[in-house]
N, C-alpha and C. Protein backbone atom coordinates (compact mmCIF):
# COMPACT_ATOMS: atom_id res chain seq x y z
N UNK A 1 113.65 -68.89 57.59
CA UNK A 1 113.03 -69.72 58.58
C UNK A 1 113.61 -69.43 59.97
N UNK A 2 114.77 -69.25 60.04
CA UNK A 2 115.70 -68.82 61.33
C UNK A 2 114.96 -67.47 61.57
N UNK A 3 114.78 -66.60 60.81
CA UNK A 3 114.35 -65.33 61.55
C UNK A 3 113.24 -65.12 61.85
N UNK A 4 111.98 -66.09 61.64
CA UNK A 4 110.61 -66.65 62.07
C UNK A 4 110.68 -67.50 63.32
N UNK A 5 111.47 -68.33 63.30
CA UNK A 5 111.75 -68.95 64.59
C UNK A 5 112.08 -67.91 65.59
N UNK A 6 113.32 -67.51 65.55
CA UNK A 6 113.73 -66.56 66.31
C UNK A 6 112.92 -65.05 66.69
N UNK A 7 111.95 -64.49 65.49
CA UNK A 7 110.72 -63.66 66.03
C UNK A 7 109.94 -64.25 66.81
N UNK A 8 109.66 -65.53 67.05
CA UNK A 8 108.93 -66.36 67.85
C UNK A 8 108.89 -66.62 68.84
N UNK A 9 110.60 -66.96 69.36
CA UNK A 9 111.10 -66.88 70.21
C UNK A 9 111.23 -65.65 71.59
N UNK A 10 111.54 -64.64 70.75
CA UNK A 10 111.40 -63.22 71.27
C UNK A 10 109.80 -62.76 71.62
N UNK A 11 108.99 -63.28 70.64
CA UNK A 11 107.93 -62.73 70.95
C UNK A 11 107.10 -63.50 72.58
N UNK A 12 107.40 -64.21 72.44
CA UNK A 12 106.84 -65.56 73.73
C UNK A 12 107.98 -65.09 74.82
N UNK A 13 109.41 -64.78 75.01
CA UNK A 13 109.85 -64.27 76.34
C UNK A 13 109.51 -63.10 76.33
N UNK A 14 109.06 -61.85 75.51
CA UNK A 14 108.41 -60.80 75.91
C UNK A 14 106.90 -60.86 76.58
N UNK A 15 106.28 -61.82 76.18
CA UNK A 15 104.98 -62.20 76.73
C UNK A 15 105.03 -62.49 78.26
N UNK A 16 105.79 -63.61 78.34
CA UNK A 16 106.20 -64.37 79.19
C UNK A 16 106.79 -63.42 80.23
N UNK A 17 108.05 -62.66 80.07
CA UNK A 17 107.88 -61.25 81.05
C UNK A 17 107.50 -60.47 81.17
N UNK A 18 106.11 -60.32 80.22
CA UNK A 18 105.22 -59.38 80.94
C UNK A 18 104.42 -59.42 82.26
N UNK A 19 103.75 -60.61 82.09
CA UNK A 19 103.13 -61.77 82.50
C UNK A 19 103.76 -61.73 84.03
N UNK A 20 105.41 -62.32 84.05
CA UNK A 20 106.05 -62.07 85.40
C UNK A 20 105.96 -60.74 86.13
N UNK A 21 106.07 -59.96 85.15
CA UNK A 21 105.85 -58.32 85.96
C UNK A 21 104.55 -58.08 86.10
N UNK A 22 103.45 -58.60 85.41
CA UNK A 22 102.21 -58.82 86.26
C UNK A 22 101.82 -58.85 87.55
N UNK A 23 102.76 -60.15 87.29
CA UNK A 23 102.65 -61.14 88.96
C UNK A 23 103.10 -60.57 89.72
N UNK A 24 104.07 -59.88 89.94
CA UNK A 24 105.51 -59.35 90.58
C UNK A 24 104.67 -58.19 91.15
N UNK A 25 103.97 -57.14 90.26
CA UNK A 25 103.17 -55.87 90.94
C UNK A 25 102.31 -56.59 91.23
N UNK A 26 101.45 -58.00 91.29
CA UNK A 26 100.13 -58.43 91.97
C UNK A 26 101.25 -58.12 93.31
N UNK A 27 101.97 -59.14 93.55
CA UNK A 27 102.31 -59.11 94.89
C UNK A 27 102.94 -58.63 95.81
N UNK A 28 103.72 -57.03 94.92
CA UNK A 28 103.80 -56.14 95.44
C UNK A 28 102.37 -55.24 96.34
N UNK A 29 101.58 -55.26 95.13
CA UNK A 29 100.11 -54.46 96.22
C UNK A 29 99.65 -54.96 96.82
N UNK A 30 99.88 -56.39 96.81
CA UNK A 30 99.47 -57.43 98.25
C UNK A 30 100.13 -57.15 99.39
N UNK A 31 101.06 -56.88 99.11
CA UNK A 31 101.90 -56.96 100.34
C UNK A 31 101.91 -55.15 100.93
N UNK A 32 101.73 -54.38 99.88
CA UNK A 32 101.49 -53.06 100.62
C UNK A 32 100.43 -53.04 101.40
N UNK A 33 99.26 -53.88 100.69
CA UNK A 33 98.23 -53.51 101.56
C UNK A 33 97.66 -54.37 102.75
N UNK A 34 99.04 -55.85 103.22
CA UNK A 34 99.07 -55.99 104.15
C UNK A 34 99.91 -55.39 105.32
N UNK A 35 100.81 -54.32 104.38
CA UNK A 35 101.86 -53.76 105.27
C UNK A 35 100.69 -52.93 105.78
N UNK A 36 99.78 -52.06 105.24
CA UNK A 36 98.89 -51.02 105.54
C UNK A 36 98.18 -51.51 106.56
N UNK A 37 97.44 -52.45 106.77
CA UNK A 37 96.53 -53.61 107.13
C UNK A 37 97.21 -53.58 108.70
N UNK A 38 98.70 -54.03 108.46
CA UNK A 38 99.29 -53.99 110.01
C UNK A 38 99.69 -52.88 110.50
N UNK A 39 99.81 -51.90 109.64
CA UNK A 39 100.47 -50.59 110.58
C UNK A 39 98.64 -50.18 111.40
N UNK A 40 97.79 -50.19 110.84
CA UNK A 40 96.59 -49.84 111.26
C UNK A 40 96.20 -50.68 112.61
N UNK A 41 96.40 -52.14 112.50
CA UNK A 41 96.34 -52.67 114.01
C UNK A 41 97.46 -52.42 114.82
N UNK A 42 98.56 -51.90 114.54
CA UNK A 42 99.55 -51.65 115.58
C UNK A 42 99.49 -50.68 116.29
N UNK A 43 98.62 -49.69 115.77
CA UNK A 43 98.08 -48.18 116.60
C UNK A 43 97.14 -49.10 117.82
N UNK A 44 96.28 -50.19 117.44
CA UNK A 44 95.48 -50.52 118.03
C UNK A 44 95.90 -51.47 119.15
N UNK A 45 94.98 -51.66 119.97
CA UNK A 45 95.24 -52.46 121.31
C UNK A 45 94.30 -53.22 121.78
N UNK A 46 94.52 -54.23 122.44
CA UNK A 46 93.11 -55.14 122.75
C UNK A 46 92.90 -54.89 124.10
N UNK A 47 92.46 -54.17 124.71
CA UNK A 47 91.84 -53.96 126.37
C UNK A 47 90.62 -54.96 126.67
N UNK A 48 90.91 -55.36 128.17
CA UNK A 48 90.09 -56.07 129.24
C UNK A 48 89.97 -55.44 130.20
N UNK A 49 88.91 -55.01 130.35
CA UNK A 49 88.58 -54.14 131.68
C UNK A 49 87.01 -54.02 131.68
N UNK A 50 86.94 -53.11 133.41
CA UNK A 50 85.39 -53.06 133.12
C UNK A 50 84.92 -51.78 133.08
N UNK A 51 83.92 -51.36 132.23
CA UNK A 51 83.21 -50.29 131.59
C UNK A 51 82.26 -49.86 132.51
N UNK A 52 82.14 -48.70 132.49
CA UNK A 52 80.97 -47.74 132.82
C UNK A 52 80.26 -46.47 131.92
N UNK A 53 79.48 -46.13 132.01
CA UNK A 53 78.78 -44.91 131.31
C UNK A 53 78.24 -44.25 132.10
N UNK A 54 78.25 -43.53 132.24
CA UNK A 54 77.26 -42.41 133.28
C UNK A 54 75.91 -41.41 132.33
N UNK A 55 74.94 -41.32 131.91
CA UNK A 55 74.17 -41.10 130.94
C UNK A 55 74.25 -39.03 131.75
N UNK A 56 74.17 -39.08 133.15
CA UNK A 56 73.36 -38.05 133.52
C UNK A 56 75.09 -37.11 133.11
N UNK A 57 76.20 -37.40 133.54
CA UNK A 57 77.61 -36.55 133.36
C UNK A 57 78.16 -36.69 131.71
N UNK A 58 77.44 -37.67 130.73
CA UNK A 58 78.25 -37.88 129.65
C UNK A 58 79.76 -38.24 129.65
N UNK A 59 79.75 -39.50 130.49
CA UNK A 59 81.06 -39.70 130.65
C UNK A 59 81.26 -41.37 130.46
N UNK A 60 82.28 -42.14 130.17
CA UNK A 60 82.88 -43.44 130.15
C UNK A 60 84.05 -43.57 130.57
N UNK A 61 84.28 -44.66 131.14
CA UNK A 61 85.72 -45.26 131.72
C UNK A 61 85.34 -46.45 131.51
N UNK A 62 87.03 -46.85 131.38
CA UNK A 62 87.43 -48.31 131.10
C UNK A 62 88.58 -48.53 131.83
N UNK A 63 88.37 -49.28 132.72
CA UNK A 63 89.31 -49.55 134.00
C UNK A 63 89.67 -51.01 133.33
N UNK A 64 91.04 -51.31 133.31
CA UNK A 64 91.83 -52.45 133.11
C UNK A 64 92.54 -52.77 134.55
N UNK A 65 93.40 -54.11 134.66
CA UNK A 65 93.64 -54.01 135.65
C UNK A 65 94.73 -53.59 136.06
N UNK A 66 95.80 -52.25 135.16
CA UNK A 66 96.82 -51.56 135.62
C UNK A 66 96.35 -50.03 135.36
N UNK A 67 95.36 -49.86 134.59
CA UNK A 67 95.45 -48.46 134.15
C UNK A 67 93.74 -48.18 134.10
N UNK A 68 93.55 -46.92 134.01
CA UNK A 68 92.22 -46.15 133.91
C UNK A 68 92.10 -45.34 132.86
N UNK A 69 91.02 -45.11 131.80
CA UNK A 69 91.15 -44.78 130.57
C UNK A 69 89.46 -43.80 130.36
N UNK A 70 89.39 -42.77 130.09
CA UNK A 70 88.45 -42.04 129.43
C UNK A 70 88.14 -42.62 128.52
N UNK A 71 86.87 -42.73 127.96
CA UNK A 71 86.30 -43.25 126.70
C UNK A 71 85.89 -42.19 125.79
N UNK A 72 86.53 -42.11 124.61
CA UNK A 72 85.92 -41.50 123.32
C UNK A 72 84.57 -41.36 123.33
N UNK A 73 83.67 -40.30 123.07
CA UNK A 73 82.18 -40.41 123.13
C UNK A 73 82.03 -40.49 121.86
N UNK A 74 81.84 -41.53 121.34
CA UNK A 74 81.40 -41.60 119.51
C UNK A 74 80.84 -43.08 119.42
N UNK A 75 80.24 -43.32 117.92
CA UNK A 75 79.10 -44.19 117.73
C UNK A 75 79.53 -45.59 118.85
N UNK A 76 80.62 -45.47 118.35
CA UNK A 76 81.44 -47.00 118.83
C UNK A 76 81.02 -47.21 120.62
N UNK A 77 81.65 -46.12 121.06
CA UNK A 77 81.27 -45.97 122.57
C UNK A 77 79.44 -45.94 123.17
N UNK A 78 78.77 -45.63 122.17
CA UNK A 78 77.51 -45.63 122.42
C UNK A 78 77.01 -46.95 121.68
N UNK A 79 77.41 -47.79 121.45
CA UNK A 79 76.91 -49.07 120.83
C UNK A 79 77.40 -49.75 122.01
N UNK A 80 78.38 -49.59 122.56
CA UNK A 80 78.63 -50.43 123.88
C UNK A 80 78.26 -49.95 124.95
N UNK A 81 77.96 -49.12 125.24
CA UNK A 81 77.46 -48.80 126.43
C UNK A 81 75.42 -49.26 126.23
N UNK A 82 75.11 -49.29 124.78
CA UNK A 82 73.83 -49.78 124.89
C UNK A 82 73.99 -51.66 125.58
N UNK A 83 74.84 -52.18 124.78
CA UNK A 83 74.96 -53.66 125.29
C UNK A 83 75.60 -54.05 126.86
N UNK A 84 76.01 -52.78 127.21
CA UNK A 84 75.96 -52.84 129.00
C UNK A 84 75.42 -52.61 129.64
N UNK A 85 74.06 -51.35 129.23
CA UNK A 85 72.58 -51.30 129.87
C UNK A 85 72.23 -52.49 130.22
N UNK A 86 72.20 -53.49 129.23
CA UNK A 86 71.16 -54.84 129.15
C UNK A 86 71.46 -55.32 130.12
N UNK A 87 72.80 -55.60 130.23
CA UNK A 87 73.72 -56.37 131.54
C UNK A 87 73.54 -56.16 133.01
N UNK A 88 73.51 -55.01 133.23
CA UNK A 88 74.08 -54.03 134.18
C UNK A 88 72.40 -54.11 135.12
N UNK A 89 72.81 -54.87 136.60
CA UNK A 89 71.92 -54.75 137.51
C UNK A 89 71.53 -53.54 138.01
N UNK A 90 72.10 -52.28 138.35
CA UNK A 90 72.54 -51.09 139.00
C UNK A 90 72.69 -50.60 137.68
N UNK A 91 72.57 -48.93 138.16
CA UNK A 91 72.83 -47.92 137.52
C UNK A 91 74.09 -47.75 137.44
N UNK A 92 75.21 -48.27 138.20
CA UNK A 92 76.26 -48.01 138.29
C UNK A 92 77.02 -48.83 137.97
N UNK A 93 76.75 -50.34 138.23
CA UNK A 93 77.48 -51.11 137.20
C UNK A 93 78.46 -50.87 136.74
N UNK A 94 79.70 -51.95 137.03
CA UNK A 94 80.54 -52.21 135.34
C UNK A 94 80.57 -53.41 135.41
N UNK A 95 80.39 -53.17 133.99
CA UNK A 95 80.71 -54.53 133.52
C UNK A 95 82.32 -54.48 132.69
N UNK A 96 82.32 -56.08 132.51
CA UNK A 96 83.35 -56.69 131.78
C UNK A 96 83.50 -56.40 130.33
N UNK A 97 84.14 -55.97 129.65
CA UNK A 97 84.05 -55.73 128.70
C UNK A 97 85.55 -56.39 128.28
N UNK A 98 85.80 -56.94 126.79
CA UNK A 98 87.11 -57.07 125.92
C UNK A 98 86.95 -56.43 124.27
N UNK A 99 87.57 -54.85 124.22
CA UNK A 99 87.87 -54.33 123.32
C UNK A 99 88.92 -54.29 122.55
N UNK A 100 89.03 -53.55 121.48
CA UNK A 100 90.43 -52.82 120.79
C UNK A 100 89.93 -51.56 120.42
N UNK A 101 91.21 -50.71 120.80
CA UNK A 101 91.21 -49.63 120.34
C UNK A 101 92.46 -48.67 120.08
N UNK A 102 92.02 -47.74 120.30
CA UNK A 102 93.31 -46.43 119.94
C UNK A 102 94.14 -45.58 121.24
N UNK A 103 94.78 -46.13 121.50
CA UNK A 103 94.94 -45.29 123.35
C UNK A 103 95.60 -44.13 122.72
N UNK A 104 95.42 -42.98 123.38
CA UNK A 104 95.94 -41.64 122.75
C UNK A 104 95.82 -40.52 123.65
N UNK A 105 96.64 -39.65 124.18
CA UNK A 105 96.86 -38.73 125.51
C UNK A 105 95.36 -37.82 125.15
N UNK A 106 95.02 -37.52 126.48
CA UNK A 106 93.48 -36.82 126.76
C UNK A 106 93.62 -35.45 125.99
N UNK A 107 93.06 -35.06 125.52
CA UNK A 107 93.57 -33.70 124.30
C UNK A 107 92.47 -32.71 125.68
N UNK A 108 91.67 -33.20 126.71
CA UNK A 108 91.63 -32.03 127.44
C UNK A 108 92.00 -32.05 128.68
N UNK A 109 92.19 -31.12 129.22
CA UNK A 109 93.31 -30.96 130.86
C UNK A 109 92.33 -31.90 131.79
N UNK A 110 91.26 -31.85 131.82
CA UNK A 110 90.61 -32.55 133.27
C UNK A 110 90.66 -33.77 132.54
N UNK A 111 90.42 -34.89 133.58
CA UNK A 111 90.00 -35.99 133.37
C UNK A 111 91.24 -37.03 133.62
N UNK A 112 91.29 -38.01 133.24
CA UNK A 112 92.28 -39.24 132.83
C UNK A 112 93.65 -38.34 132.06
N UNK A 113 94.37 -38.93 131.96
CA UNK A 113 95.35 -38.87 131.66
C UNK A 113 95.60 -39.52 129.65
N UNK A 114 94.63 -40.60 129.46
CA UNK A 114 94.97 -41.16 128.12
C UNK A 114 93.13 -41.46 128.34
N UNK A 115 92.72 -41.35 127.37
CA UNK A 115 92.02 -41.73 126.69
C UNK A 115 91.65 -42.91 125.50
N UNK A 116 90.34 -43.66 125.87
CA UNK A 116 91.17 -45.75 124.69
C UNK A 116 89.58 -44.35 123.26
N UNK A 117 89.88 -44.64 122.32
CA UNK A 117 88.92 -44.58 121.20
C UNK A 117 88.62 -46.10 120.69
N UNK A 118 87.19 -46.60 121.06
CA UNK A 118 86.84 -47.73 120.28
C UNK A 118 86.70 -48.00 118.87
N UNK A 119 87.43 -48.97 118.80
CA UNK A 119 87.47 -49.20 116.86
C UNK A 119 86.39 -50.48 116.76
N UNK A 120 86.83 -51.24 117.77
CA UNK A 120 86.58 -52.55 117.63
C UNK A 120 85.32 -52.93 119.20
N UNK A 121 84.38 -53.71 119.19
CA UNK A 121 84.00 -54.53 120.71
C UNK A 121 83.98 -56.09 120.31
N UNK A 122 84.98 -56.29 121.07
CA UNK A 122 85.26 -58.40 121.10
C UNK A 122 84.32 -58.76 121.72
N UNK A 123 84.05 -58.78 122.85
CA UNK A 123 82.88 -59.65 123.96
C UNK A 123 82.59 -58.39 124.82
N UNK A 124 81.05 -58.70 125.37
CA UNK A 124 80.56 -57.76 126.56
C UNK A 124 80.26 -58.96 127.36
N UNK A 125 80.86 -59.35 128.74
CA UNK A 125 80.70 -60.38 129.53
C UNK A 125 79.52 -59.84 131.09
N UNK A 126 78.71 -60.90 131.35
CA UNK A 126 78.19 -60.63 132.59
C UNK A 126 78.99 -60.16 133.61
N UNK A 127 78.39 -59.32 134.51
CA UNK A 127 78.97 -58.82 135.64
C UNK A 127 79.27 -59.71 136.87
N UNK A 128 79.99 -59.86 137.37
CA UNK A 128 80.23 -60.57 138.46
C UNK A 128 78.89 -60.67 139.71
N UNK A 129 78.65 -62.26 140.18
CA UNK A 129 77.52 -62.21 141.01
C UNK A 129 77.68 -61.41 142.07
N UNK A 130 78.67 -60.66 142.42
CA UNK A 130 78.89 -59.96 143.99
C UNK A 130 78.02 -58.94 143.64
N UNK A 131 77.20 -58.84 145.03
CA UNK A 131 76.12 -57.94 145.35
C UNK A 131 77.38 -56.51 145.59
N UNK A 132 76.28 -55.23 145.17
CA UNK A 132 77.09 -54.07 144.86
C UNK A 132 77.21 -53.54 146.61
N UNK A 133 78.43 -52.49 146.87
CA UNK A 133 78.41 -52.50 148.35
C UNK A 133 78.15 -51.39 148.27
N UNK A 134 77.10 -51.01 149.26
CA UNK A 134 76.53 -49.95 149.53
C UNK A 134 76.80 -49.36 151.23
N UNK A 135 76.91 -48.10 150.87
CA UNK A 135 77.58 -47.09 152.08
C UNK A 135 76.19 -46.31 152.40
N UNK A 136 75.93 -46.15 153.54
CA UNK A 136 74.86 -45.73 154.07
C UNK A 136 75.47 -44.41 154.96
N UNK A 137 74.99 -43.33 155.09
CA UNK A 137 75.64 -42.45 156.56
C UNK A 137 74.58 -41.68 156.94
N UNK A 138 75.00 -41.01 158.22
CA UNK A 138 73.83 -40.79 159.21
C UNK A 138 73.06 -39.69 158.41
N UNK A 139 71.97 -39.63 158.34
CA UNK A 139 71.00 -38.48 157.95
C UNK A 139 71.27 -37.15 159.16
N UNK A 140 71.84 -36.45 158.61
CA UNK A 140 71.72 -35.56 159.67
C UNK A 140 71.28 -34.10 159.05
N UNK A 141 70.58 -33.47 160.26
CA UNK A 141 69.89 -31.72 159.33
C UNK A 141 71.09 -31.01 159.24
N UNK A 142 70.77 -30.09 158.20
CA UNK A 142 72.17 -28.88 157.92
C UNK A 142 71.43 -27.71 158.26
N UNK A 143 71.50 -26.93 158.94
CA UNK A 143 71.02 -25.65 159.25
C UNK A 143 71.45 -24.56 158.69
């Protein structure tokens, strides 16, 4: 009877720590794949600035209010620059924009200096009511 009890015994704390080492790797891969989760937003950045596109040069900038940034030309960048058409009184326009993305040195010699890659678009905000200032100069002939 003792060695039925006692198989019994053994058999239920082997269960029983399996069970814990279950749990133990659940919340180990929980936690890797919130470690993963954060190393992926820490590359990332939340920018406020205002956007432009130029359709005729194939070009974007994102001016914040310390720094100036080339825009990645990919889906992301062309999904926002469609929702700043809508906005945008002028061809030239910028608007407000609040993103996240990937800031990462310009991989070509001209241009900006860093380049943002959009991962993310938070808000596309109206443009400010100030009328755009326009520079006029003398028409003169070139011979």
């Amino acid at each position: 009877m003792k060695k039925h009890l006692l198989a019994i015994v053994v058999a239920t704390l082997f269960v029983v720590g399996c069970k814990e080492d279950s749990k133990e790797k659940e919340e180990k891969s929980a936690e890797t794949e919130q470690t993963t989760e954060n190393n992926k937003t820490k590359d990332l950045t939340i920018l406020s600035g205002e956007f432009i596109y130029v359709e005729e040069q194939k070009a974007a900038v994102l001016k914040t209010n310390t720094e100036v940034y080339g825009v990645v030309l990919d889906s992301m960048a062309t999904k926002l620059s469609k929702e700043v058409n809508s906005l945008k009184r002028e061809d030239l326009d910028m608007v407000p924009v609040i993103i996240q993305g990937k800031i990462k040195p310009n991989p070509m010699e001209d241009g900006w200096k860093e380049v943002v890659e959009i991962k993310k678009i938070i808000k596309v905000m109206t443009p400010k009511a100030e009328p755009a200032i326009r520079v006029k100069g003398d028409k003169k002939e070139v011979k």
